[in-house]
Structures are given as C-alpha cells and as structure tokens.
C-alpha atoms as a PDB file:
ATOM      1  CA  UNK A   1     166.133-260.270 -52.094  1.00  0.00           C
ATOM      2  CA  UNK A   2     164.457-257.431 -53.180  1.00  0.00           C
ATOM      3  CA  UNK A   3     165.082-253.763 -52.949  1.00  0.00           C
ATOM      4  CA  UNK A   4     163.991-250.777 -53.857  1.00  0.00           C
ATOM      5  CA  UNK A   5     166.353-248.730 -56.709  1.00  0.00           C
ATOM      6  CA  UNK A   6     164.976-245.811 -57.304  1.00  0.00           C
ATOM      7  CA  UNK A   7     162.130-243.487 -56.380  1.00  0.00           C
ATOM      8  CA  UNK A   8     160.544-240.391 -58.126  1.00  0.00           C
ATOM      9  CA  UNK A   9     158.065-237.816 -56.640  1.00  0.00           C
ATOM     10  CA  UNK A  10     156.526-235.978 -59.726  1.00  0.00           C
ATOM     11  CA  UNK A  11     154.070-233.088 -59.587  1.00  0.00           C
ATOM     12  CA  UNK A  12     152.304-232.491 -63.643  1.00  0.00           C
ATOM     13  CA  UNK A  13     151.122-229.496 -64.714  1.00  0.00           C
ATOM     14  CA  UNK A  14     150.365-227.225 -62.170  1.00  0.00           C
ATOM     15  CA  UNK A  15     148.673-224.427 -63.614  1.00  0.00           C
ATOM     16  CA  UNK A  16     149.823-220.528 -63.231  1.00  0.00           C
ATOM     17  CA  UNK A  17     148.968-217.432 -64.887  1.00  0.00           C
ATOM     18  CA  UNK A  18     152.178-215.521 -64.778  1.00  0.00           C
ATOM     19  CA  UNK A  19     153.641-212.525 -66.422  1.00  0.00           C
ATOM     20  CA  UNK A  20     156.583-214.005 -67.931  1.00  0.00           C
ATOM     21  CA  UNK A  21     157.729-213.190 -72.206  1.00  0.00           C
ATOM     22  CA  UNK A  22     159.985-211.186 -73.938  1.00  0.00           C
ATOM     23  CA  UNK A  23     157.622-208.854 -75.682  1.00  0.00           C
ATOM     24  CA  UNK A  24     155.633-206.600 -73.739  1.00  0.00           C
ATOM     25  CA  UNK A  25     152.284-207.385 -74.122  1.00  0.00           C
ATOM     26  CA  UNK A  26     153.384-210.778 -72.630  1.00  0.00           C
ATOM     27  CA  UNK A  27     154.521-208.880 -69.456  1.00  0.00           C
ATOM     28  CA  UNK A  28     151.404-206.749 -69.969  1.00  0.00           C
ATOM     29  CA  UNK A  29     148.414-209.174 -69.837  1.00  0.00           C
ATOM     30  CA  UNK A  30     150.392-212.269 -68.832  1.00  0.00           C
ATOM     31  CA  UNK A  31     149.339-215.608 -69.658  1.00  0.00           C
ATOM     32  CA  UNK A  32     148.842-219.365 -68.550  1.00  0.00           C
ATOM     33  CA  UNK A  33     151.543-221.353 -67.926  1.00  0.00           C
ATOM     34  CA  UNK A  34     151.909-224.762 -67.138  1.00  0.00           C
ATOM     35  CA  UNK A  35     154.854-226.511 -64.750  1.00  0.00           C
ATOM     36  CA  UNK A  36     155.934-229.905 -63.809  1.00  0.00           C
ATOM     37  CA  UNK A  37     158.807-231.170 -61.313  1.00  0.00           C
ATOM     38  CA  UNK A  38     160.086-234.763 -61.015  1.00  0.00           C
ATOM     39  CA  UNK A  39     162.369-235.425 -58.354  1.00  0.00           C
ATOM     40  CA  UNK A  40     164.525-238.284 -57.282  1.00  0.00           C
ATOM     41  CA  UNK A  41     165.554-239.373 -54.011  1.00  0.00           C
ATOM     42  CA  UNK A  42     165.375-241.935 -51.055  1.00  0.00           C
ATOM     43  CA  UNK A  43     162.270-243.240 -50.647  1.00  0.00           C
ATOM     44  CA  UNK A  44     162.895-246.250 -49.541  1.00  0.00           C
ATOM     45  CA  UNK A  45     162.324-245.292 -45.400  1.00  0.00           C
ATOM     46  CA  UNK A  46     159.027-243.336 -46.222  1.00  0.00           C
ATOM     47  CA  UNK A  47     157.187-247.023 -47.496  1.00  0.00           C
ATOM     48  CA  UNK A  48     158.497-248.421 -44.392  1.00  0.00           C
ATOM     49  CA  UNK A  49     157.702-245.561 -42.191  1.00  0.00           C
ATOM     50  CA  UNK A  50     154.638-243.525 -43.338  1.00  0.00           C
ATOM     51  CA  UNK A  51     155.947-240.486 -42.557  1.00  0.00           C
ATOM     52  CA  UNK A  52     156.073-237.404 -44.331  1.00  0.00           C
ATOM     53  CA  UNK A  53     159.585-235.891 -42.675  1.00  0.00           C
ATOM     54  CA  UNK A  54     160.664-239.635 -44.796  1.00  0.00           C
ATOM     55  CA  UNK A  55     159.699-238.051 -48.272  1.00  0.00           C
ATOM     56  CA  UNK A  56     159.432-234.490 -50.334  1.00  0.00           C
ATOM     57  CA  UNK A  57     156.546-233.050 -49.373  1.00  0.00           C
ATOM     58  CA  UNK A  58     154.233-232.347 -52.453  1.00  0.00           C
ATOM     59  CA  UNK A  59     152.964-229.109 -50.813  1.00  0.00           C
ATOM     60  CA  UNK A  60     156.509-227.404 -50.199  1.00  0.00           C
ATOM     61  CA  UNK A  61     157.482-227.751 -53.553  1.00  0.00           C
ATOM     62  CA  UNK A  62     154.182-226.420 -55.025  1.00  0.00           C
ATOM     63  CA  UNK A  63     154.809-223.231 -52.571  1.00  0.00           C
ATOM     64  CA  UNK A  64     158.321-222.924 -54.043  1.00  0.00           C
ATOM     65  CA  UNK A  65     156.953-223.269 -57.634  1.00  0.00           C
ATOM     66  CA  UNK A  66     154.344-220.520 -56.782  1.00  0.00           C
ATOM     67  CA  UNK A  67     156.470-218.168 -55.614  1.00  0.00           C
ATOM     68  CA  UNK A  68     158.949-218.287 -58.319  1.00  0.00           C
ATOM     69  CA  UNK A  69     156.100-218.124 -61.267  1.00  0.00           C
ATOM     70  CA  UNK A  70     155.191-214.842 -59.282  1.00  0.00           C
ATOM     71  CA  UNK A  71     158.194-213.212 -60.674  1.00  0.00           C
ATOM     72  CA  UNK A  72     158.449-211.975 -63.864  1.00  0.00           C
ATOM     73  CA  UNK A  73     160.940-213.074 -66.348  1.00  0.00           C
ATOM     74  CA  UNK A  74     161.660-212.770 -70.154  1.00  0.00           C
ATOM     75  CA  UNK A  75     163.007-215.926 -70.729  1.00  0.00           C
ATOM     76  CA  UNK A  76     161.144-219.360 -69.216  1.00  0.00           C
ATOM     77  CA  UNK A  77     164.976-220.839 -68.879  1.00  0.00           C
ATOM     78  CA  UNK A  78     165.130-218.273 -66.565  1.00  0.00           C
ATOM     79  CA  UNK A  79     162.134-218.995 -64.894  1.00  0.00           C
ATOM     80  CA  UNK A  80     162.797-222.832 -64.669  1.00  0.00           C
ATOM     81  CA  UNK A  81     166.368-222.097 -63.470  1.00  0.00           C
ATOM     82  CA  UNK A  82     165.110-220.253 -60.583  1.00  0.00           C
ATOM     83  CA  UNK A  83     162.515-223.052 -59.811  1.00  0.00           C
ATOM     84  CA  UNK A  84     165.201-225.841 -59.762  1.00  0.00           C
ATOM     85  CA  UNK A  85     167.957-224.114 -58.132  1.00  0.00           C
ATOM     86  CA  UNK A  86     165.174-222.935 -55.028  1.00  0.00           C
ATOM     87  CA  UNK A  87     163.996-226.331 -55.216  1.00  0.00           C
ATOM     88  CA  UNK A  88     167.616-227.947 -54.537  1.00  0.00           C
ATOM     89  CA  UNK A  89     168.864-225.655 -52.481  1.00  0.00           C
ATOM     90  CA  UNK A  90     165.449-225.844 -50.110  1.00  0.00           C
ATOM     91  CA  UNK A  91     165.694-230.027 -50.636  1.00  0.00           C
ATOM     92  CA  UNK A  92     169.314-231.128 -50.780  1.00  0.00           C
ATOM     93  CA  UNK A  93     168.478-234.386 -50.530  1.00  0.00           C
ATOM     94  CA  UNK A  94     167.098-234.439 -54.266  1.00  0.00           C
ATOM     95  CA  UNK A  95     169.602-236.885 -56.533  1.00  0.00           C
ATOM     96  CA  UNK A  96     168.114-235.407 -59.532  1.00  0.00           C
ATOM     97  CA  UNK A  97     165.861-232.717 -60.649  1.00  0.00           C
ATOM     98  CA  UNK A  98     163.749-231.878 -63.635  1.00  0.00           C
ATOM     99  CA  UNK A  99     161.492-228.593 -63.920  1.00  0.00           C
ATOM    100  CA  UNK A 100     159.486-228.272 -67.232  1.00  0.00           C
ATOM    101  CA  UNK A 101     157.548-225.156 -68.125  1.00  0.00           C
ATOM    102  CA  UNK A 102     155.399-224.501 -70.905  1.00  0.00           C
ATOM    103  CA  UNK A 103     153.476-221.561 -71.846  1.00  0.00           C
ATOM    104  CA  UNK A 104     150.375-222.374 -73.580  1.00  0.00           C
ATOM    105  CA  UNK A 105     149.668-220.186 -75.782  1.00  0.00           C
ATOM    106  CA  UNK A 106     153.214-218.618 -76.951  1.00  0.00           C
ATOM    107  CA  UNK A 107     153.542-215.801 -79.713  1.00  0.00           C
ATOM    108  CA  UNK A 108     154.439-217.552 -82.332  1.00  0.00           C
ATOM    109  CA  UNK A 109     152.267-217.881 -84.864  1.00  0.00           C
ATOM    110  CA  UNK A 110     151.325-221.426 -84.949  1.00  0.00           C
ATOM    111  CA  UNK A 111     149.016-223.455 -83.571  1.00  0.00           C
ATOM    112  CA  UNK A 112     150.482-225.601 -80.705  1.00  0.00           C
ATOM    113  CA  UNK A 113     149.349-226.970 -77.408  1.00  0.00           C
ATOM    114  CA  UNK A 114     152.414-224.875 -75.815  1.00  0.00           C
ATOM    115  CA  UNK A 115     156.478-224.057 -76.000  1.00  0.00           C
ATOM    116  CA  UNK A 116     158.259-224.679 -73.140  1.00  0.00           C
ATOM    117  CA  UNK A 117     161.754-225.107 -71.908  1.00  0.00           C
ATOM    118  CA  UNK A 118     163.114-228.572 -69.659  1.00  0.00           C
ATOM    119  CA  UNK A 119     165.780-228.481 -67.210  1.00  0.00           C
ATOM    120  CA  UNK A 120     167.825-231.285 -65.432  1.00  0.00           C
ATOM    121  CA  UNK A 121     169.769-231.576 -62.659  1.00  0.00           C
ATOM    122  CA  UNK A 122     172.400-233.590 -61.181  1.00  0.00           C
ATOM    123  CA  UNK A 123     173.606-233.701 -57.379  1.00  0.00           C
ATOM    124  CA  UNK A 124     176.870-234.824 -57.911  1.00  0.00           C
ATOM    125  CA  UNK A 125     177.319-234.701 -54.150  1.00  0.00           C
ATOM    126  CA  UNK A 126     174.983-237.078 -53.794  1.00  0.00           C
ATOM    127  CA  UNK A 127     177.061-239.491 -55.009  1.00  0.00           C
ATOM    128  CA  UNK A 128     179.971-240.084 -52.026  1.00  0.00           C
END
C-alpha cells in the first residue's frame, strides 16, 4: 500500500525592496531583497479533498512575509526570525519551517549574486 510521507509547500524568491542593513545608507536607500519559505505539513487530505482550508495557503504566507520585510532591521537573522516565528505562530500546523533571505547586492565588496541568512524550525509539538 502506498502512502503519502511527507509534503512541502515552498514559495522561492519573492522579491522585496526593504530597508533592512547595519550601515546607514542601507537603511537610507534600502535595497532588494530576496525570500523563500518551505514548509512541511499534512497534505495528505488536501490531494484527496481539493480544498484549500486542507493546505497552507500560498497567499497568507506571502502577506505575512510582506509585512515583516516592511520593517526595518539591522540584521537579516532578525528579519528571518520574525518571518518564521509569525509564520508558526499564524500556522501551527507547520512540522517544520525554513525562511531564507538574501540581499542581493550586500556591502561587501565582492561580487556575489547575494548574502543571506537560513533559518529552520522544528515543531516539536508536532510530534505527540
């Protein structure tokens, strides 16, 4: 018999100009900033039922994602703590949770397609 193990609902590299860096220029002129969230959980009901209240819905978590690039931070930890802990705390049902963000084109002094910072979470209560 088959069964499903495990599914993921993954948004890539939504694109936000934001006002986020330590320096402050960064805070001054902002700059582009790209995030992605992966997200397990059940999905095993939704490809039965085709029904979004079954499944995370993509929109929700781009409104969260907004909202929290909107705010200015120093530090993009900071920034992709705030994303993951609205995220779980707005989706409980999420097993795990992983927020990258990357800011494109960082002060650094080097040529690079971005820096960025990834986070990952665990709901250990997700396990009883």
């Amino acid at each position: 018999m088959m069964r499903l193990t495990q599914g993921k609902i993954f948004i890539k590299d939504m694109r936000f100009y934001a006002r986020h860096g330590v320096l402050p220029q960064e805070t001054l002129t902002g700059g582009d900033f790209l995030v992605s969230v992966e997200a397990v959980c059940g999905l095993q009901r939704a490809t039965e039922t085709d029904d979004v209240a079954d499944t995370l819905n993509y929109a929700d978590i781009h409104r969260m994602v907004k909202e929290e690039m909107a705010v200015p931070s120093k530090l993009i930890e900071h920034v992709a703590g705030r994303i993951g802990r609205r995220i779980l705390c707005e989706m409980p049902q999420i097993e795990e949770l992983t927020v990258s963000v990357t800011k494109e084109n960082p002060p650094m002094g080097a040529d690079s397609r971005g820096a960025g910072v990834q986070l990952h979470w665990r709901n250990d209560e997700k396990d009883n």
